[in-house]
PDB file of N, CA and C in Angstrom:
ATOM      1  N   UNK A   1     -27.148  -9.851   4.687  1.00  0.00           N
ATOM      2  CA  UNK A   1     -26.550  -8.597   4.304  1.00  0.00           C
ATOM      3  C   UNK A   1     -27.589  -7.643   3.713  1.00  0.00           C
ATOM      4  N   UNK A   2     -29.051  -8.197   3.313  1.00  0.00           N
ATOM      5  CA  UNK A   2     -30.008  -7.229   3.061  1.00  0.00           C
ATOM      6  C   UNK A   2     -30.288  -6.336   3.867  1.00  0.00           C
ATOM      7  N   UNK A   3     -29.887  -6.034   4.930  1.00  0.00           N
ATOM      8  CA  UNK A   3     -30.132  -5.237   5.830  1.00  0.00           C
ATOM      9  C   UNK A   3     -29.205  -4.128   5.741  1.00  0.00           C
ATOM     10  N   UNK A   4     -28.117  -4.268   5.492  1.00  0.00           N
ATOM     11  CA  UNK A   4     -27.014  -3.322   5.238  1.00  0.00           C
ATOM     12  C   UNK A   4     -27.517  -2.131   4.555  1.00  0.00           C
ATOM     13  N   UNK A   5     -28.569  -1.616   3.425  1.00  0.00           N
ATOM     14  CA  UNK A   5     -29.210  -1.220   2.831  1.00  0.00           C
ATOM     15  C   UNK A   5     -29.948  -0.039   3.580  1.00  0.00           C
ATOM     16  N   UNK A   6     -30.637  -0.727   4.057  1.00  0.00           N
ATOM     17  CA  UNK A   6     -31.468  -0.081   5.199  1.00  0.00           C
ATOM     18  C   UNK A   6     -31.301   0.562   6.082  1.00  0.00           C
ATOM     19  N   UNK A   7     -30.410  -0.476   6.923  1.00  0.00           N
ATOM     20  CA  UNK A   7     -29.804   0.286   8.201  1.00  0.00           C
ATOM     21  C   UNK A   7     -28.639   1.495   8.260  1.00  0.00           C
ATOM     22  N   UNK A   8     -28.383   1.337   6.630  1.00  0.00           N
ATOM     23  CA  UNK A   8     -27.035   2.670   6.590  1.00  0.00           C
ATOM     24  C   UNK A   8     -27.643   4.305   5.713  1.00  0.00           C
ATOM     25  N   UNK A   9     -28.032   4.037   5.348  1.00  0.00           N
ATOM     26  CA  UNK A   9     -29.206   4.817   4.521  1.00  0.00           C
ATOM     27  C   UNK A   9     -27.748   5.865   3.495  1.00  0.00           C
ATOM     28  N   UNK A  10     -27.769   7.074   3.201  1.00  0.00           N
ATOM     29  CA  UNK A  10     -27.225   7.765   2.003  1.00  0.00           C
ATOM     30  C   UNK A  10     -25.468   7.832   2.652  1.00  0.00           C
ATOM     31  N   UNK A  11     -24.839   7.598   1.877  1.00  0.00           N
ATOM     32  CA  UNK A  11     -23.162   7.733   2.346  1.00  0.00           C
ATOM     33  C   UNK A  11     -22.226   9.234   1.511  1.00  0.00           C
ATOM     34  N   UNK A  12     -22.095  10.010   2.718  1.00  0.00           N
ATOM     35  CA  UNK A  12     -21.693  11.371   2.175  1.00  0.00           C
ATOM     36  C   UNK A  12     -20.086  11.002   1.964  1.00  0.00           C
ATOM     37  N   UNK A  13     -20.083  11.291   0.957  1.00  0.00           N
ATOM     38  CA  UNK A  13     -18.299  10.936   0.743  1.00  0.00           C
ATOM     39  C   UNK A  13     -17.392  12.885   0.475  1.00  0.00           C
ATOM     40  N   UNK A  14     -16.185  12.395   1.137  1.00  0.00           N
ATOM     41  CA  UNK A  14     -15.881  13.057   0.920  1.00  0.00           C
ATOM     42  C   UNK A  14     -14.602  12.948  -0.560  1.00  0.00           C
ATOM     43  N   UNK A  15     -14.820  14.049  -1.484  1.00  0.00           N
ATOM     44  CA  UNK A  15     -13.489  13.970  -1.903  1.00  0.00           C
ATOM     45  C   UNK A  15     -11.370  14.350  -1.491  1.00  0.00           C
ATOM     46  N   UNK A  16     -10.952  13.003  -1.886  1.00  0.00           N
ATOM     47  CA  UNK A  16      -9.806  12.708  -0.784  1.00  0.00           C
ATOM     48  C   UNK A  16      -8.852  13.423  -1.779  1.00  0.00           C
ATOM     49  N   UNK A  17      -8.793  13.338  -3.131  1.00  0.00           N
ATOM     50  CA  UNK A  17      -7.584  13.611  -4.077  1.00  0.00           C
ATOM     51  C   UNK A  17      -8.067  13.227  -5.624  1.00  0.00           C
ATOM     52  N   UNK A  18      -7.148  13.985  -6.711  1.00  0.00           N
ATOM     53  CA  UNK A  18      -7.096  13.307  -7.400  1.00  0.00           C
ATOM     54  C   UNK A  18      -6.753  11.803  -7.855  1.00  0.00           C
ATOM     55  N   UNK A  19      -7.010  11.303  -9.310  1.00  0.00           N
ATOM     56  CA  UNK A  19      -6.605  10.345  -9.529  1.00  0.00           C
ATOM     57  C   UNK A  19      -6.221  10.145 -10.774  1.00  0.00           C
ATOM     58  N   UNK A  20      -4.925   9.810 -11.437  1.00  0.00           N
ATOM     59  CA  UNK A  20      -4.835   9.770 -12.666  1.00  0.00           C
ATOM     60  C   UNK A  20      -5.271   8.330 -13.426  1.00  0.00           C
ATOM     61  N   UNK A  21      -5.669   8.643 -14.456  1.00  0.00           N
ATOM     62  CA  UNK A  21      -6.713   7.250 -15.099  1.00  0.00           C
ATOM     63  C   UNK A  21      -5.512   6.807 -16.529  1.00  0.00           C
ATOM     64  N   UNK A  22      -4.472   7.521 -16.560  1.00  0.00           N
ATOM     65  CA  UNK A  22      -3.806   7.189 -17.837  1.00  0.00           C
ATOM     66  C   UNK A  22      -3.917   8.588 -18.896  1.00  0.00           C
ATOM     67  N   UNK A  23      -5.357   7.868 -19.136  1.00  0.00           N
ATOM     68  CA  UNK A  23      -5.840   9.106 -20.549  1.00  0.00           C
ATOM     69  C   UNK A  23      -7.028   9.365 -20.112  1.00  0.00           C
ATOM     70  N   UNK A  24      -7.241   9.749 -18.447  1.00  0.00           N
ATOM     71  CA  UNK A  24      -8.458  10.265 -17.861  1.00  0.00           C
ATOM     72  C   UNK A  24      -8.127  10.899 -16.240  1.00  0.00           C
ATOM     73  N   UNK A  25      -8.539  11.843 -15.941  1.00  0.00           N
ATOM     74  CA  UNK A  25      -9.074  11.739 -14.442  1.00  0.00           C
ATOM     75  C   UNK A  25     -10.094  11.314 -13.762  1.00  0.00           C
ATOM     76  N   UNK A  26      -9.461  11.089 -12.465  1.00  0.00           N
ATOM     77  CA  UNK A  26     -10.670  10.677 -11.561  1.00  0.00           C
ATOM     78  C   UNK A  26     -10.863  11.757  -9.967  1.00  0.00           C
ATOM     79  N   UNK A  27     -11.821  11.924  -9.243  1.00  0.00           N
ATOM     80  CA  UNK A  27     -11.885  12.550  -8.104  1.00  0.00           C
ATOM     81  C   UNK A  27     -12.006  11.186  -7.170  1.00  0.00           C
ATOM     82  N   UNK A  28     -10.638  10.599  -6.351  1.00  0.00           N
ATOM     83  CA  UNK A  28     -11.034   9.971  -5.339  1.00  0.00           C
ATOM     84  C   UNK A  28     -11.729  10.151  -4.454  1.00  0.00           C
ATOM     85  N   UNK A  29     -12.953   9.180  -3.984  1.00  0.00           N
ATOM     86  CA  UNK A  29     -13.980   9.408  -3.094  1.00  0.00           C
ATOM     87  C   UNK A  29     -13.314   8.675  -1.513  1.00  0.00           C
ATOM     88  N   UNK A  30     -13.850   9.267  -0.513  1.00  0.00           N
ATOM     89  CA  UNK A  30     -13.404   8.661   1.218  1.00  0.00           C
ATOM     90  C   UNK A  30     -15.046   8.914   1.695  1.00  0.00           C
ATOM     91  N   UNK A  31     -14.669   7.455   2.501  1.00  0.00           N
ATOM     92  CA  UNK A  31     -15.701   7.324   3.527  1.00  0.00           C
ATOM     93  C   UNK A  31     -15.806   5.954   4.458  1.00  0.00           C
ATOM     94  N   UNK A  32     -15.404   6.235   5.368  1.00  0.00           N
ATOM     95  CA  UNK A  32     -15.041   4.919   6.219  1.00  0.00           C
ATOM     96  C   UNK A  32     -16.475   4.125   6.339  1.00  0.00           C
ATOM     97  N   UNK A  33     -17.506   4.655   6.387  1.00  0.00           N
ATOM     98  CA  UNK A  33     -18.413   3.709   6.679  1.00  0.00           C
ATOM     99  C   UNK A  33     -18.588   2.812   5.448  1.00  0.00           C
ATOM    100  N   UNK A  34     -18.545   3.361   4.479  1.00  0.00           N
ATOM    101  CA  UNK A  34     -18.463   2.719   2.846  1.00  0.00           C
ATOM    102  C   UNK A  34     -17.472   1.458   2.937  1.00  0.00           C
ATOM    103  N   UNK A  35     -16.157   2.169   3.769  1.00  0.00           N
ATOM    104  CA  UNK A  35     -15.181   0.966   3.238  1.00  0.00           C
ATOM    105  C   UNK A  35     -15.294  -0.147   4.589  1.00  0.00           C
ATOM    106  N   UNK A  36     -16.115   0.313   5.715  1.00  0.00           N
ATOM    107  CA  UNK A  36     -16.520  -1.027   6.621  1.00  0.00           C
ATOM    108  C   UNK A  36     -17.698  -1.658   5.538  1.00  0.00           C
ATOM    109  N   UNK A  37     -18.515  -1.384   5.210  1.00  0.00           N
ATOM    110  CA  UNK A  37     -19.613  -1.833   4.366  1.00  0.00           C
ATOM    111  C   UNK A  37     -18.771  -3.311   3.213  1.00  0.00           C
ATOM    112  N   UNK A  38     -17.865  -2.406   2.527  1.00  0.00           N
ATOM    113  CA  UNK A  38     -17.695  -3.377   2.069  1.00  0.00           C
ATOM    114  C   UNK A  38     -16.820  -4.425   2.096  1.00  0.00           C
ATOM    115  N   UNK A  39     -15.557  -3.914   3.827  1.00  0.00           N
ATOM    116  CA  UNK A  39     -15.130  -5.081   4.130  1.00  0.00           C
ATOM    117  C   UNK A  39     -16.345  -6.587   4.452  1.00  0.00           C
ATOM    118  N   UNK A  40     -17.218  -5.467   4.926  1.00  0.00           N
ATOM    119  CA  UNK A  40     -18.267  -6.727   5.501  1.00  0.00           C
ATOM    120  C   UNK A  40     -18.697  -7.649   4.543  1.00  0.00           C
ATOM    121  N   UNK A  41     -19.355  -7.080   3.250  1.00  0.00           N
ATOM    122  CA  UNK A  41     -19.516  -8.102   1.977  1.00  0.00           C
ATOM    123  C   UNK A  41     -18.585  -8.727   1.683  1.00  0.00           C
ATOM    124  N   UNK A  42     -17.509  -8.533   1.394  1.00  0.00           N
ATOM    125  CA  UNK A  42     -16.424  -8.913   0.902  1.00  0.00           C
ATOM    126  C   UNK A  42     -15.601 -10.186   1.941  1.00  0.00           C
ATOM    127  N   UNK A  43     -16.282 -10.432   3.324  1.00  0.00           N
ATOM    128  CA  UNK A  43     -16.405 -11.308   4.289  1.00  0.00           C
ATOM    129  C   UNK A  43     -17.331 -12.466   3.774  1.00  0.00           C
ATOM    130  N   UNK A  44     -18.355 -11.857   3.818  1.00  0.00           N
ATOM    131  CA  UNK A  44     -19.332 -12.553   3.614  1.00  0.00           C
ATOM    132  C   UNK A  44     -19.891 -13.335   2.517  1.00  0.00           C
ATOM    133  N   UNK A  45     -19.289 -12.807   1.471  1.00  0.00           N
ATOM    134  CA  UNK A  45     -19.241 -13.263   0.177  1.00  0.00           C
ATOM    135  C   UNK A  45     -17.833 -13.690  -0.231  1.00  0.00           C
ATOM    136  N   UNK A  46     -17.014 -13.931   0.483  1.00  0.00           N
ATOM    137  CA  UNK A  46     -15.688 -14.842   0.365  1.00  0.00           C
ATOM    138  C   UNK A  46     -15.684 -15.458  -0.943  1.00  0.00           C
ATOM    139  N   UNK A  47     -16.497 -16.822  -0.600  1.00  0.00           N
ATOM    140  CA  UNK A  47     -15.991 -17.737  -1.601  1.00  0.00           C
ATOM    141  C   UNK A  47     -16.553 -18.031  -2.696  1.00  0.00           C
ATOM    142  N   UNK A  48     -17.438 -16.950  -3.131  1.00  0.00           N
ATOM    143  CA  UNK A  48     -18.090 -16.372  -4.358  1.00  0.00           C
ATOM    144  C   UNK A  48     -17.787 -15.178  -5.506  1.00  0.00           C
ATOM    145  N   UNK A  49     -16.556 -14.949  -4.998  1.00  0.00           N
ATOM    146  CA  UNK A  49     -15.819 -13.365  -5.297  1.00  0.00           C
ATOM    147  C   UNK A  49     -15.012 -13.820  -6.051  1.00  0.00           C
ATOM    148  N   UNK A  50     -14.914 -12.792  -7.759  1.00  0.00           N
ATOM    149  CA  UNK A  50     -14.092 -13.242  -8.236  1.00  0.00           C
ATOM    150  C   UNK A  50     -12.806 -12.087  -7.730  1.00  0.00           C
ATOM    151  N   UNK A  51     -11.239 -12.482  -8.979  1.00  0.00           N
ATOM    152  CA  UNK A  51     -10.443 -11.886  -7.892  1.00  0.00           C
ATOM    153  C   UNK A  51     -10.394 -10.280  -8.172  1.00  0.00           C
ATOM    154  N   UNK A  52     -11.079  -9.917  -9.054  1.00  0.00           N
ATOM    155  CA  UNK A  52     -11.526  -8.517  -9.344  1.00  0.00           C
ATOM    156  C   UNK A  52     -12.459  -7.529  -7.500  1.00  0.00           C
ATOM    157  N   UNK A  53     -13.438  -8.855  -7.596  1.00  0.00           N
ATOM    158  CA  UNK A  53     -14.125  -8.459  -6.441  1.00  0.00           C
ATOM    159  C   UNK A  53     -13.224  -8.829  -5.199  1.00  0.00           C
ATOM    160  N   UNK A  54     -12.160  -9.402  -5.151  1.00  0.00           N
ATOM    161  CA  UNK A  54     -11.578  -9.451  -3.929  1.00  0.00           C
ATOM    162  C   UNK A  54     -10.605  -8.361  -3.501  1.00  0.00           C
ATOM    163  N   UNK A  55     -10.691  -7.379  -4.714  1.00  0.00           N
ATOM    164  CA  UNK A  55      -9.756  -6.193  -4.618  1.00  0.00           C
ATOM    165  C   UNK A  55      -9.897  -5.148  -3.712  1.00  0.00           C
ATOM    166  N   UNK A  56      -9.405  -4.056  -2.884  1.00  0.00           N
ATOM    167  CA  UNK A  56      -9.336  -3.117  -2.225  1.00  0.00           C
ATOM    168  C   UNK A  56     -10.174  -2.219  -2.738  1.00  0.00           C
ATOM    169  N   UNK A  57     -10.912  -1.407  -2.232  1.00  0.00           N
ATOM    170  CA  UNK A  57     -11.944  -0.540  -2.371  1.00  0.00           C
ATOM    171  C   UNK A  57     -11.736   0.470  -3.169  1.00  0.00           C
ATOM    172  N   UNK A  58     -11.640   1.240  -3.989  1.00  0.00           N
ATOM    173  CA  UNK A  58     -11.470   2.462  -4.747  1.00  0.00           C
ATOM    174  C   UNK A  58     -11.754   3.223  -5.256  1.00  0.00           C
ATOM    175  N   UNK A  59     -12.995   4.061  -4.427  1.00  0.00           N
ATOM    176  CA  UNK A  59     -14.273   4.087  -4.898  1.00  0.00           C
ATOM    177  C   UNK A  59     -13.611   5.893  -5.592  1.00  0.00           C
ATOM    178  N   UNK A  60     -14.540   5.921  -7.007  1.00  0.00           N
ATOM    179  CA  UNK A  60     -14.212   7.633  -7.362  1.00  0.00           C
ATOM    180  C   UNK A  60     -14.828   7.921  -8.516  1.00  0.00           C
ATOM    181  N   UNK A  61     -15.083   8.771  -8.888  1.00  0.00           N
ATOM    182  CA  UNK A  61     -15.674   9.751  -9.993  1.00  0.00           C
ATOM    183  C   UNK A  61     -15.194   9.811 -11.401  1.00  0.00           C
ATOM    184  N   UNK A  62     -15.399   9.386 -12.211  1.00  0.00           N
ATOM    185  CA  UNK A  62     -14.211   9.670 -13.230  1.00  0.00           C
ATOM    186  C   UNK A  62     -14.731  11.274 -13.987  1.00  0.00           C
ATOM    187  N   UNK A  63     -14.288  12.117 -14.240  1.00  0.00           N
ATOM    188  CA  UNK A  63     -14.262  13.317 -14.730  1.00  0.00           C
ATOM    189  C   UNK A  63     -14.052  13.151 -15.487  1.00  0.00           C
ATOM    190  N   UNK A  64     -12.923  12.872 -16.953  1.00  0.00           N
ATOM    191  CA  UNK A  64     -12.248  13.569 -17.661  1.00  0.00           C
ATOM    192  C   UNK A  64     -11.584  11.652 -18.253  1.00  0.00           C
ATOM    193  N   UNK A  65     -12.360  11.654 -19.426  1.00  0.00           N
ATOM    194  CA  UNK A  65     -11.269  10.865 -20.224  1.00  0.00           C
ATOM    195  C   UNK A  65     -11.459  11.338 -21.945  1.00  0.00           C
ATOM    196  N   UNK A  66     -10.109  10.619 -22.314  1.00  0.00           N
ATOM    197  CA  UNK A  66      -9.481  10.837 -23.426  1.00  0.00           C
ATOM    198  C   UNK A  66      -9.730   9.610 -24.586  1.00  0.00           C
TER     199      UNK A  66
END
């Protein structure tokens, strides 16, 4: 998977939406190549993942907490 690095080089995300944090915002980030990237780790590193890391992707900005 060291190669993954390399071969993908800078990932332009776009922003998809807000996100509410409770007692913060967030700017949700999109980018499909990001979220193949890390289906692929998340393959590959199976049975080393805790269940935090086995979670769905959610990648975003936080702006604004309280």
């Amino acid at each position: 998977m060291a190669d993954a690095c390399r071969t993908l080089g800078p990932l332009p995300v776009q922003v998809a939406s807000l996100r509410s944090l409770g007692r913060g915002v967030a700017f949700n980030l999109e980018n499909a190549a990001l979220r193949a990237l890390h289906r692929r780790l998340q393959t590959a590193w199976a049975p080393r993942l805790t269940p935090q890391d086995q979670q769905k992707l959610q990648p975003h900005v936080t702006v604004q907490t309280r």
